[in-house]
Protein backbone atom coordinates (compact mmCIF):
# COMPACT_ATOMS: atom_id res chain seq x y z
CA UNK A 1 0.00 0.00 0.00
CA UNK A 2 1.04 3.80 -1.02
CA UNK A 3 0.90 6.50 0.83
CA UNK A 4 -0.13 9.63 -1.00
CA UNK A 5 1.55 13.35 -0.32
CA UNK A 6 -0.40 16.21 -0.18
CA UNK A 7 0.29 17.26 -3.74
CA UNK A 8 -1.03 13.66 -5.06
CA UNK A 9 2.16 12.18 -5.50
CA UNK A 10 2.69 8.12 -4.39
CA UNK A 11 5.44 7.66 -1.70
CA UNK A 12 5.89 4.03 -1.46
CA UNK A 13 6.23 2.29 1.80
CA UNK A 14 8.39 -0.22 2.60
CA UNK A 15 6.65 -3.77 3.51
CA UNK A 16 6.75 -4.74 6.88
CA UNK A 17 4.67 -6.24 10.17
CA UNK A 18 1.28 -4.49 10.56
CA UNK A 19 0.45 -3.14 14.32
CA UNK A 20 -1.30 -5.80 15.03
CA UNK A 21 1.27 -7.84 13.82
CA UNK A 22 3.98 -6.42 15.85
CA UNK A 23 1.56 -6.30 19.23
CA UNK A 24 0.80 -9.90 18.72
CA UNK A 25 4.60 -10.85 18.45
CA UNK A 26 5.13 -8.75 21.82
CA UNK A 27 1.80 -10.59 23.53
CA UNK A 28 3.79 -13.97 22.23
CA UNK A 29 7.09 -13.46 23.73
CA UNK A 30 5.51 -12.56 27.41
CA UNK A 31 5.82 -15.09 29.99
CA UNK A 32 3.19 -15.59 32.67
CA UNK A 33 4.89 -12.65 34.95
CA UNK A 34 4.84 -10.23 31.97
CA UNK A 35 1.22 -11.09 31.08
CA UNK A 36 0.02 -11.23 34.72
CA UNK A 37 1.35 -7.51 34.57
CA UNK A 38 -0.27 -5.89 31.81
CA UNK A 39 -3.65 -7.50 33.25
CA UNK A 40 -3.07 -5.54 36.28
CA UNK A 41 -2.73 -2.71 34.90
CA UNK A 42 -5.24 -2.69 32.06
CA UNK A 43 -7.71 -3.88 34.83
CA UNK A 44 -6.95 -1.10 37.26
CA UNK A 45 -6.99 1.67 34.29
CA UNK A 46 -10.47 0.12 33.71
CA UNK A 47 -11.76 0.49 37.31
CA UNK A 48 -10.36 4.20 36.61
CA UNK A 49 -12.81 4.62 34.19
CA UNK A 50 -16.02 2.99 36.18
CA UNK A 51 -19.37 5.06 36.17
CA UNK A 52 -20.29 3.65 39.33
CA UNK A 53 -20.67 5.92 41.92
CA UNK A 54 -17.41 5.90 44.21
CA UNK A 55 -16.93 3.19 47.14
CA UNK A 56 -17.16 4.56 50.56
CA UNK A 57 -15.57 2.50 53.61
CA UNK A 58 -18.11 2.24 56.63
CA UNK A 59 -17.36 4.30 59.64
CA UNK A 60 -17.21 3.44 63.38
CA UNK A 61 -15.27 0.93 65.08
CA UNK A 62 -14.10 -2.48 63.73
CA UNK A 63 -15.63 -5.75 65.53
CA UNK A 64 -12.92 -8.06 66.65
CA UNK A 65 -12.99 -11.35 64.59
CA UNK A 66 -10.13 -13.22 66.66
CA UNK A 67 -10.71 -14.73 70.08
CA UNK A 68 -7.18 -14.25 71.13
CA UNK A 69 -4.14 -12.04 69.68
CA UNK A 70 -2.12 -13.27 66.99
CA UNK A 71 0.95 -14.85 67.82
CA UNK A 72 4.23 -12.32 66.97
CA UNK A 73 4.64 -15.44 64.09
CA UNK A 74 1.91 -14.87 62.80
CA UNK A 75 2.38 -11.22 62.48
CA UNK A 76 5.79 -11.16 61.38
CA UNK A 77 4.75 -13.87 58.53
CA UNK A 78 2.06 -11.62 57.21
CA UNK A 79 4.25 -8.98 57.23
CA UNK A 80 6.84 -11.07 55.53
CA UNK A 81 4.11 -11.64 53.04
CA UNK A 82 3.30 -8.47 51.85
CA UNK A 83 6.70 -7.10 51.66
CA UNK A 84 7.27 -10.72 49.37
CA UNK A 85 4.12 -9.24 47.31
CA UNK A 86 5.59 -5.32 47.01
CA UNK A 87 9.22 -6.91 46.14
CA UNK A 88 7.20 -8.64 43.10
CA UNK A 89 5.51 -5.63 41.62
CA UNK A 90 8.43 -3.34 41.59
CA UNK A 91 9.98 -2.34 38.42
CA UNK A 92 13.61 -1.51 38.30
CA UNK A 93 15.85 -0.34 36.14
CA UNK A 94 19.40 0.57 36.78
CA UNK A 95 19.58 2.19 40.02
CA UNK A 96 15.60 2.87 40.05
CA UNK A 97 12.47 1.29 41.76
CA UNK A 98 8.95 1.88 41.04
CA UNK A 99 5.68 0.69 41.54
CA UNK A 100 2.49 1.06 39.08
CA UNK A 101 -0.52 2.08 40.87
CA UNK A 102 -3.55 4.05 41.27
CA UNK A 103 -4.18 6.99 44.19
CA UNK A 104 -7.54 8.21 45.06
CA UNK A 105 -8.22 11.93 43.65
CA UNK A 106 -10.08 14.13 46.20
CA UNK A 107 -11.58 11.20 47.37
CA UNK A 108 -13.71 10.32 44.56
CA UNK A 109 -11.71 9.63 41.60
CA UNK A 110 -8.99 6.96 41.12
CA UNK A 111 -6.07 8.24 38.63
């Protein structure tokens, strides 16, 4: 396929790989972590987007679900575990660290 100029003449176009093309041989070469990613994030930009009126946590006190305290084990585990879950979703490169995320605007919004 041509492309034309603005005066009418043809500039030709080299062949290569469509868009699509080139965004399914990116999709291909993902692994499960890469893929797992982009979900995230397309999900989250979604939930941006919602029309649904905005979610508002309950007020007033929390009830107590455990009988007893949790052990320090417990806690430290836990802890352990979410730290495991922020190491994951970091991006580096070089020196740098990042995470992607969404913050609440004004509380109403998520951007």
């Amino acid at each position: 396929t041509d492309l034309w100029s603005g005066t009418g003449r043809a500039v030709p176009v080299a062949p290569g790989p469509t868009g699509l093309a080139r965004v399914e041989e990116k999709v291909r070469a993902m692994d499960t972590v890469d893929r797992q990613d982009q979900e995230r994030i397309i999900r989250a930009a979604m939930v941006s987007t919602s029309s649904k009126p905005p979610h508002r946590a309950e007020g007033g006190a929390r009830a107590r679900t455990a009988a007893t305290a949790p052990e320090p084990e417990q806690l430290l585990s836990a802890a352990r575990s979410v730290g495991d879950q922020l190491v994951s979703l970091a991006y580096r490169h070089k020196e740098r660290t990042n995470w992607i995320g969404l913050e609440l605007l004004g509380e109403r919004y998520w951007r």
